[in-house]
C-alpha atoms as a PDB file:
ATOM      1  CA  UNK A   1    -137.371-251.540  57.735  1.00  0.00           C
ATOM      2  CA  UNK A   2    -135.140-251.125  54.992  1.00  0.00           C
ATOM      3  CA  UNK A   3    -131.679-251.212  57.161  1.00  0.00           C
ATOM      4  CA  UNK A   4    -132.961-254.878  57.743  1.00  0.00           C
ATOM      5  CA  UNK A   5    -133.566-255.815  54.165  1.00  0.00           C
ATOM      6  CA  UNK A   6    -130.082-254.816  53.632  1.00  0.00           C
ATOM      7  CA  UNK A   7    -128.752-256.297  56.097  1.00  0.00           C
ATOM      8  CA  UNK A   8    -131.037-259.416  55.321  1.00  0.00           C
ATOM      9  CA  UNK A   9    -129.464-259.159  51.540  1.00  0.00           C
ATOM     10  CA  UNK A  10    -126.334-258.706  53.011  1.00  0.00           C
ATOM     11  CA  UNK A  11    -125.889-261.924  54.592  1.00  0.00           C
ATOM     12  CA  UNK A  12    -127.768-263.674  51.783  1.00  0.00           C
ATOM     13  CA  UNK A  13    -125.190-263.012  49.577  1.00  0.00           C
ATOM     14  CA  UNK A  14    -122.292-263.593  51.758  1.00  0.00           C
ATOM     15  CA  UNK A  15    -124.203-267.027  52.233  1.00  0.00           C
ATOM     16  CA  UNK A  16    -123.708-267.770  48.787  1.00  0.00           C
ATOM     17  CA  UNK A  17    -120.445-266.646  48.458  1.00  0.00           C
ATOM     18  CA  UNK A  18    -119.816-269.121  51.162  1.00  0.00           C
ATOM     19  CA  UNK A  19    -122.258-271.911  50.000  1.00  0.00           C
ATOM     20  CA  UNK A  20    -119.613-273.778  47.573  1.00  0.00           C
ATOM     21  CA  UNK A  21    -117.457-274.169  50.948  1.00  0.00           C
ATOM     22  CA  UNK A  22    -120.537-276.309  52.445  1.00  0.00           C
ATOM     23  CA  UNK A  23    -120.847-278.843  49.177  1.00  0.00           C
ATOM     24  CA  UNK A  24    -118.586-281.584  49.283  1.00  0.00           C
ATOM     25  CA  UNK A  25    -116.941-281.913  46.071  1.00  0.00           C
ATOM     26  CA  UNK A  26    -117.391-285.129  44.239  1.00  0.00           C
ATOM     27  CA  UNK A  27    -113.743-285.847  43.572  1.00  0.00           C
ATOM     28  CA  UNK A  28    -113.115-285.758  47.056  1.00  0.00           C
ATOM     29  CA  UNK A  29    -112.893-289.096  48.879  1.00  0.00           C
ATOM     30  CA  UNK A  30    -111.315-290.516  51.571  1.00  0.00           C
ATOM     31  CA  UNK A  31    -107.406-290.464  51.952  1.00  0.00           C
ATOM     32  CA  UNK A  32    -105.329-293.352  52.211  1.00  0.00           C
ATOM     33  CA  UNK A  33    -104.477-293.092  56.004  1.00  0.00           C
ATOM     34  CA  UNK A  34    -108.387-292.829  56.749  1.00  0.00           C
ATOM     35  CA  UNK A  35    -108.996-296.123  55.099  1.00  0.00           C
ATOM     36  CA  UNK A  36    -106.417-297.777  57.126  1.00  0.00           C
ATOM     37  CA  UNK A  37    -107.339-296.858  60.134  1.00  0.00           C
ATOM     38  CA  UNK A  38    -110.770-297.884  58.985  1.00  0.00           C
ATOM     39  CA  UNK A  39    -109.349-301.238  58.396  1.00  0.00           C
ATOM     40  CA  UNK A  40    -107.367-301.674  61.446  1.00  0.00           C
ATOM     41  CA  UNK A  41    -110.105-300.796  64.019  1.00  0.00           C
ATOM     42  CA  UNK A  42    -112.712-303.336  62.196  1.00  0.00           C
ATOM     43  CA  UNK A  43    -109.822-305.700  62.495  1.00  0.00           C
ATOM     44  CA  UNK A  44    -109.127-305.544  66.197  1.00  0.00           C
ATOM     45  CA  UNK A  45    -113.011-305.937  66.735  1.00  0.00           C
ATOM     46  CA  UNK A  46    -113.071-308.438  64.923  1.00  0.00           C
ATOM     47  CA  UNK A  47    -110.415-310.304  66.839  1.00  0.00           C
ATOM     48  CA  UNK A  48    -112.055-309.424  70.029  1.00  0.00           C
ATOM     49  CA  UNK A  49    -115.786-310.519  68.823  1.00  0.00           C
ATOM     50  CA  UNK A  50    -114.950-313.595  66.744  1.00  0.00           C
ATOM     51  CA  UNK A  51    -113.392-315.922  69.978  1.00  0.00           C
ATOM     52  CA  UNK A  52    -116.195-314.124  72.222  1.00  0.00           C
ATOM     53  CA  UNK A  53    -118.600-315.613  69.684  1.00  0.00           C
ATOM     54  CA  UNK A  54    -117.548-318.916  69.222  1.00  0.00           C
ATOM     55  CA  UNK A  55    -116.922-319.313  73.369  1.00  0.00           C
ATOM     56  CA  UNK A  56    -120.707-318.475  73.522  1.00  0.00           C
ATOM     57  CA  UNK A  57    -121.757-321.047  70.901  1.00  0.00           C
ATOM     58  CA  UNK A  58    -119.414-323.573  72.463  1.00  0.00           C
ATOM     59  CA  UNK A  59    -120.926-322.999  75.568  1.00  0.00           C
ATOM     60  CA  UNK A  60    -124.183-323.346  73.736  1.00  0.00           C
ATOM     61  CA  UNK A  61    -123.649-326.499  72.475  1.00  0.00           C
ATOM     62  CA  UNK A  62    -122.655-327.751  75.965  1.00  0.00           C
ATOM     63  CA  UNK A  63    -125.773-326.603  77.211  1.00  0.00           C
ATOM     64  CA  UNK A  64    -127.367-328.593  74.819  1.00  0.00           C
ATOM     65  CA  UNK A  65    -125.380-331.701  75.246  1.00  0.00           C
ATOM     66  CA  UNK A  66    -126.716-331.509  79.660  1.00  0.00           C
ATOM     67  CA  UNK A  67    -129.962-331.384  77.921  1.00  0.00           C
ATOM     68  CA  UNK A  68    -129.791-334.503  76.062  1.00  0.00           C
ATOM     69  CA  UNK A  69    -127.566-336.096  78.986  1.00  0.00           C
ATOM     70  CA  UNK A  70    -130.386-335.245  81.481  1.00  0.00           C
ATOM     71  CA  UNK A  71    -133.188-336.959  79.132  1.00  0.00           C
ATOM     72  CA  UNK A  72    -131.108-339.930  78.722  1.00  0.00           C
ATOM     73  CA  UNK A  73    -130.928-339.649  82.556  1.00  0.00           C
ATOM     74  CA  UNK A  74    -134.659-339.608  83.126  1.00  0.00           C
ATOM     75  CA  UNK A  75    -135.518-342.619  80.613  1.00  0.00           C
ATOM     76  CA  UNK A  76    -132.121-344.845  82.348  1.00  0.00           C
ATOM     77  CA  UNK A  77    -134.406-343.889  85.863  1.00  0.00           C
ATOM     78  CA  UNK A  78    -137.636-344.862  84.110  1.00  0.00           C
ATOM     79  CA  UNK A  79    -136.419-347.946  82.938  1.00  0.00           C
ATOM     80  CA  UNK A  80    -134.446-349.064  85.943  1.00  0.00           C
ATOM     81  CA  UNK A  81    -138.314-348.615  88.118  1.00  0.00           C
ATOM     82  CA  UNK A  82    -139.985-350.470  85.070  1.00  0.00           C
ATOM     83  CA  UNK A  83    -137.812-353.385  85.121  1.00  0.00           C
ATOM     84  CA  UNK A  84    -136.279-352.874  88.883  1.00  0.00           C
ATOM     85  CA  UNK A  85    -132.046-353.078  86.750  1.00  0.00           C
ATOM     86  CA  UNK A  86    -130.619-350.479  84.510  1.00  0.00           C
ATOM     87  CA  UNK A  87    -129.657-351.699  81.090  1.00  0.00           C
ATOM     88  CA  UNK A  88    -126.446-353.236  80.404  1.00  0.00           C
ATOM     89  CA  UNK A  89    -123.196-351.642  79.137  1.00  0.00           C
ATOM     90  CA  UNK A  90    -122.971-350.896  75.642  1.00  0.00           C
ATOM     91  CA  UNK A  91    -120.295-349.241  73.448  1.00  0.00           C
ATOM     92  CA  UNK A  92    -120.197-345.821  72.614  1.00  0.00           C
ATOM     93  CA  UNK A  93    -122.325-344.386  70.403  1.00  0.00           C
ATOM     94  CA  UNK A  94    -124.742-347.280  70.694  1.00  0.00           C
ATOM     95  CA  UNK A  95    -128.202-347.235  71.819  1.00  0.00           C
ATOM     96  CA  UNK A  96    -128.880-348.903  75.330  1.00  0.00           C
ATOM     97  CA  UNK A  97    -131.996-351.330  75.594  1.00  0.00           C
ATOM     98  CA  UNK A  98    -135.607-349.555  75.451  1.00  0.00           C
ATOM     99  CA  UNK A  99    -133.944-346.271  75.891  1.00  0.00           C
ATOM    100  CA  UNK A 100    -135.268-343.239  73.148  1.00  0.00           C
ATOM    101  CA  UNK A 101    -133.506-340.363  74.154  1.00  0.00           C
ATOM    102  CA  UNK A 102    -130.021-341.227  72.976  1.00  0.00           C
ATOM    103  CA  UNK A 103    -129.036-339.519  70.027  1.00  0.00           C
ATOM    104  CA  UNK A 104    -126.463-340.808  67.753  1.00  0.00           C
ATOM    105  CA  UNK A 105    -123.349-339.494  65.825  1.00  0.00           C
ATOM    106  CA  UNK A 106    -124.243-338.300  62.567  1.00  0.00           C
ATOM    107  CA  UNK A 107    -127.869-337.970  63.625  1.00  0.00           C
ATOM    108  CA  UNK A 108    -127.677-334.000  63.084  1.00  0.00           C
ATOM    109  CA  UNK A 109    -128.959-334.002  66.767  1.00  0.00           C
ATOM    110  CA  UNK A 110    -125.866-334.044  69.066  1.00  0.00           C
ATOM    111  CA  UNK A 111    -123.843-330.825  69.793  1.00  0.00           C
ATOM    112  CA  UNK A 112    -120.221-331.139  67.728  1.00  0.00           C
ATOM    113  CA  UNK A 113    -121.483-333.929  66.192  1.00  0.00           C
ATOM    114  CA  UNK A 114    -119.602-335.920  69.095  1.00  0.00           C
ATOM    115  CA  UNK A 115    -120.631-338.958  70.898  1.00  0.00           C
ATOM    116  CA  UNK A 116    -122.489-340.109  74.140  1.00  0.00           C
ATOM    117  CA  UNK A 117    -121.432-343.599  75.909  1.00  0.00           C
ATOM    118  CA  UNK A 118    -123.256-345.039  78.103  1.00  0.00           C
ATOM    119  CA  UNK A 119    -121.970-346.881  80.807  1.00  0.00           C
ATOM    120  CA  UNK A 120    -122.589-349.487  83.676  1.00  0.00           C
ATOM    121  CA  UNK A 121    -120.125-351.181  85.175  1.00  0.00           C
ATOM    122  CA  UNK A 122    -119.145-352.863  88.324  1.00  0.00           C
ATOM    123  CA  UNK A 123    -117.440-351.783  91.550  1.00  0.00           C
ATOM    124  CA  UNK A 124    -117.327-353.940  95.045  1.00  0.00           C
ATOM    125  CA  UNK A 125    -120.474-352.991  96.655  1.00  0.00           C
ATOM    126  CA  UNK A 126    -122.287-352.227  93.346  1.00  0.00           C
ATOM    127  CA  UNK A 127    -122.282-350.788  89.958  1.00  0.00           C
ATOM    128  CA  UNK A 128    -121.220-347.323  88.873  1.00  0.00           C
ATOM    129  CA  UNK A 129    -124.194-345.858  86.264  1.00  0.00           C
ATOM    130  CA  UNK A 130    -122.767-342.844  84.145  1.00  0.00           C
ATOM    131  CA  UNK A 131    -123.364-341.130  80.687  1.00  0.00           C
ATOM    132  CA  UNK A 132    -119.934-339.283  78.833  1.00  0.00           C
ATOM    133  CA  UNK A 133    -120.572-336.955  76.307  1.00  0.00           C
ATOM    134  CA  UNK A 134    -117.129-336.855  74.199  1.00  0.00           C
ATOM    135  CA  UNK A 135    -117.055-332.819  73.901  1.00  0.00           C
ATOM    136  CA  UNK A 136    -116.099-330.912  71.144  1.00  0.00           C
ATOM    137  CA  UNK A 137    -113.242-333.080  69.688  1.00  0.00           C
ATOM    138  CA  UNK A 138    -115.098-335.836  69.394  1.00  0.00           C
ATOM    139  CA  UNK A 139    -112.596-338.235  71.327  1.00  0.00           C
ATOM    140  CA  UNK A 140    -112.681-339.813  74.549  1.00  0.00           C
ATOM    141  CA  UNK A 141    -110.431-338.374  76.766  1.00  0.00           C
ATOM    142  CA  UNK A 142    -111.760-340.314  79.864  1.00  0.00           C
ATOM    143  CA  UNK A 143    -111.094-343.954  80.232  1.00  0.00           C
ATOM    144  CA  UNK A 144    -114.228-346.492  79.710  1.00  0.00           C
ATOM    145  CA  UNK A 145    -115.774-347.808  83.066  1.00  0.00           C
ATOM    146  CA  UNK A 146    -113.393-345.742  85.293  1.00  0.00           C
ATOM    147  CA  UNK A 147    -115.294-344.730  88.264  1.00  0.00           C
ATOM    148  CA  UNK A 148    -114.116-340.818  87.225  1.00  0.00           C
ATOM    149  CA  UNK A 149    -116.762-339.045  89.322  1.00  0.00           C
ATOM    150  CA  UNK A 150    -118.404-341.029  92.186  1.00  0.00           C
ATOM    151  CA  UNK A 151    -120.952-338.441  93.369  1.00  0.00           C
ATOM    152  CA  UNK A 152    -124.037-337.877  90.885  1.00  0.00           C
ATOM    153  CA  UNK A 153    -124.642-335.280  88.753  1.00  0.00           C
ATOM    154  CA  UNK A 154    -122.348-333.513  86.135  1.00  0.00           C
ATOM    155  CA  UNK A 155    -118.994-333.045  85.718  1.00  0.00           C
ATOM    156  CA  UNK A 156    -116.515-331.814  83.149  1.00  0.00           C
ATOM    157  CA  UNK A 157    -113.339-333.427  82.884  1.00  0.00           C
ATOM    158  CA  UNK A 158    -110.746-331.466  83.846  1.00  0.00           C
ATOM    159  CA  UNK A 159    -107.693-332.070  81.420  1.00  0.00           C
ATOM    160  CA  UNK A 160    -110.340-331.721  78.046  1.00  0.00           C
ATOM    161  CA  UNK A 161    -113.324-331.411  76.816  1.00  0.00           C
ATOM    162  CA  UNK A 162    -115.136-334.493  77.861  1.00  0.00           C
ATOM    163  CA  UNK A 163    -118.678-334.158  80.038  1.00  0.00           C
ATOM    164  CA  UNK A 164    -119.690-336.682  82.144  1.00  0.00           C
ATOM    165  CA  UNK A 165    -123.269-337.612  83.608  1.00  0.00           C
ATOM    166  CA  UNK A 166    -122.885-339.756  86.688  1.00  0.00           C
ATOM    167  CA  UNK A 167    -125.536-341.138  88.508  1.00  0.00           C
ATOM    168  CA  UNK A 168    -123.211-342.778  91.196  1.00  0.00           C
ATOM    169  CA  UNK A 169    -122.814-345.511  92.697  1.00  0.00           C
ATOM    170  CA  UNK A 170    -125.766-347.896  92.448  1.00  0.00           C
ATOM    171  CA  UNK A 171    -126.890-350.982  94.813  1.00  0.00           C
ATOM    172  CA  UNK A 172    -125.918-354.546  93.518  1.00  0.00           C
ATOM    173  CA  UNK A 173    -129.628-355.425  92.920  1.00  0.00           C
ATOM    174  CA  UNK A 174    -130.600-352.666  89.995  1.00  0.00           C
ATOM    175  CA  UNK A 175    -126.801-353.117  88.039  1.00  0.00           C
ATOM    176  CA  UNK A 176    -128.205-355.349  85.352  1.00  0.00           C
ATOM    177  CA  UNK A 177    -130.311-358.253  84.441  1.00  0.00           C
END
C-alpha cells in the first residue's frame, strides 16, 4: 500500500510541475497570421452567402408578386362573369374599374416597390387580357398592348426582369363595355 502512495505522490507532483504548461498565459493572444486567415475565410463566406441570400429574397419577392398577379386574376374573372366584359385598359399603376386586389406603387404592398399594368387590348378575333408586373427595376421592359405571350398563365420575360400574367386571348363579346 505504501509503493502506491508513492507512486500516487509521485505523479502528483510531477502534475504540478507540469500544471503551469496547461494554463494559458494571459499575454498570450493570437498572432498576426491567425487573424488573417480569420479574416479571409469569413470573407470568402461571406461572398458566397451574401448573392445566395439576396437570389433567395429576389426569388421571394417574385413569389409574392404571382401572388398578387393571381388575385388580380381572380377578381378580373369575377368581374368579367358579374358584368359578362372585363374592364377597360388603364395605365400602369392605375387601378382598373371595381377591381380590389391591385396594389399600387408606393403602397408598401408590392414586391420592389415596382408596378403592375393592367392591360386589355384588341387583336382580330378578340382582345388579349394580361397583367405585367415591372420586376425588380421597376421599368417596363415589355412593350404596352403587345400580344407578348398568347397562351395563359405566367411568363417571365426573357431579356429582363419583367413578369407577365396573361390570360390569353379572349372572345370579342367579354373585351369591354
Amino acid at each position: 500500500m505504501s509503493r502506491f502512495n508513492g507512486l500516487y505522490l509521485a505523479y502528483l507532483i510531477s502534475l504540478s510541475k507540469h500544471s503551469h504548461k496547461l494554463t494559458k498565459n494571459p499575454n498570450n493572444g493570437f498572432t498576426l497570421l491567425e487573424l488573417l486567415i480569420s479574416v479571409v475565410i469569413i470573407g470568402v463566406l461571406a461572398a458566397i452567402a451574401i448573392p445566395s441570400y439576396v437570389a433567395i429574397v429576389d426569388n421571394a419577392r417574385y413569389a409574392e408578386a404571382k401572388i398578387q398577379m393571381g388575385c388580380l386574376k381572380g377578381e378580373l374573372e369575377g368581374y368579367r362573369i358579374e358584368y359578362g366584359y372585363f374592364p377597360d385598359d388603364v395605365n400602369n399603376n392605375t387601378v382598373p374599374t371595381g377591381i380590389e386586389c391591385f396594389y399600387r406603387q408606393n403602397s408598401m404592398q408590392v414586391p420592389f416597390n415596382s408596378r403592375y399594368d393592367y392591360e386589355n387590348w384588341s387583336v382580330s378575333g378578340g382582345c388579349v387580357i394580361q397583367i405585367t408586373f415591372f420586376g425588380k427595376n421597376g421599368v417596363r421592359n415589355t412593350l404596352a398592348n403587345t400580344n407578348a405571350y398568347q397562351a395563359p398563365g405566367f411568363h417571365k420575360f426573357t431579356t429582363n426582369d419583367d413578369l407577365i400574367l396573361s390570360l390569353g386571348v379572349q372572345e370579342p363579346s367579354v373585351c369591354s363595355s
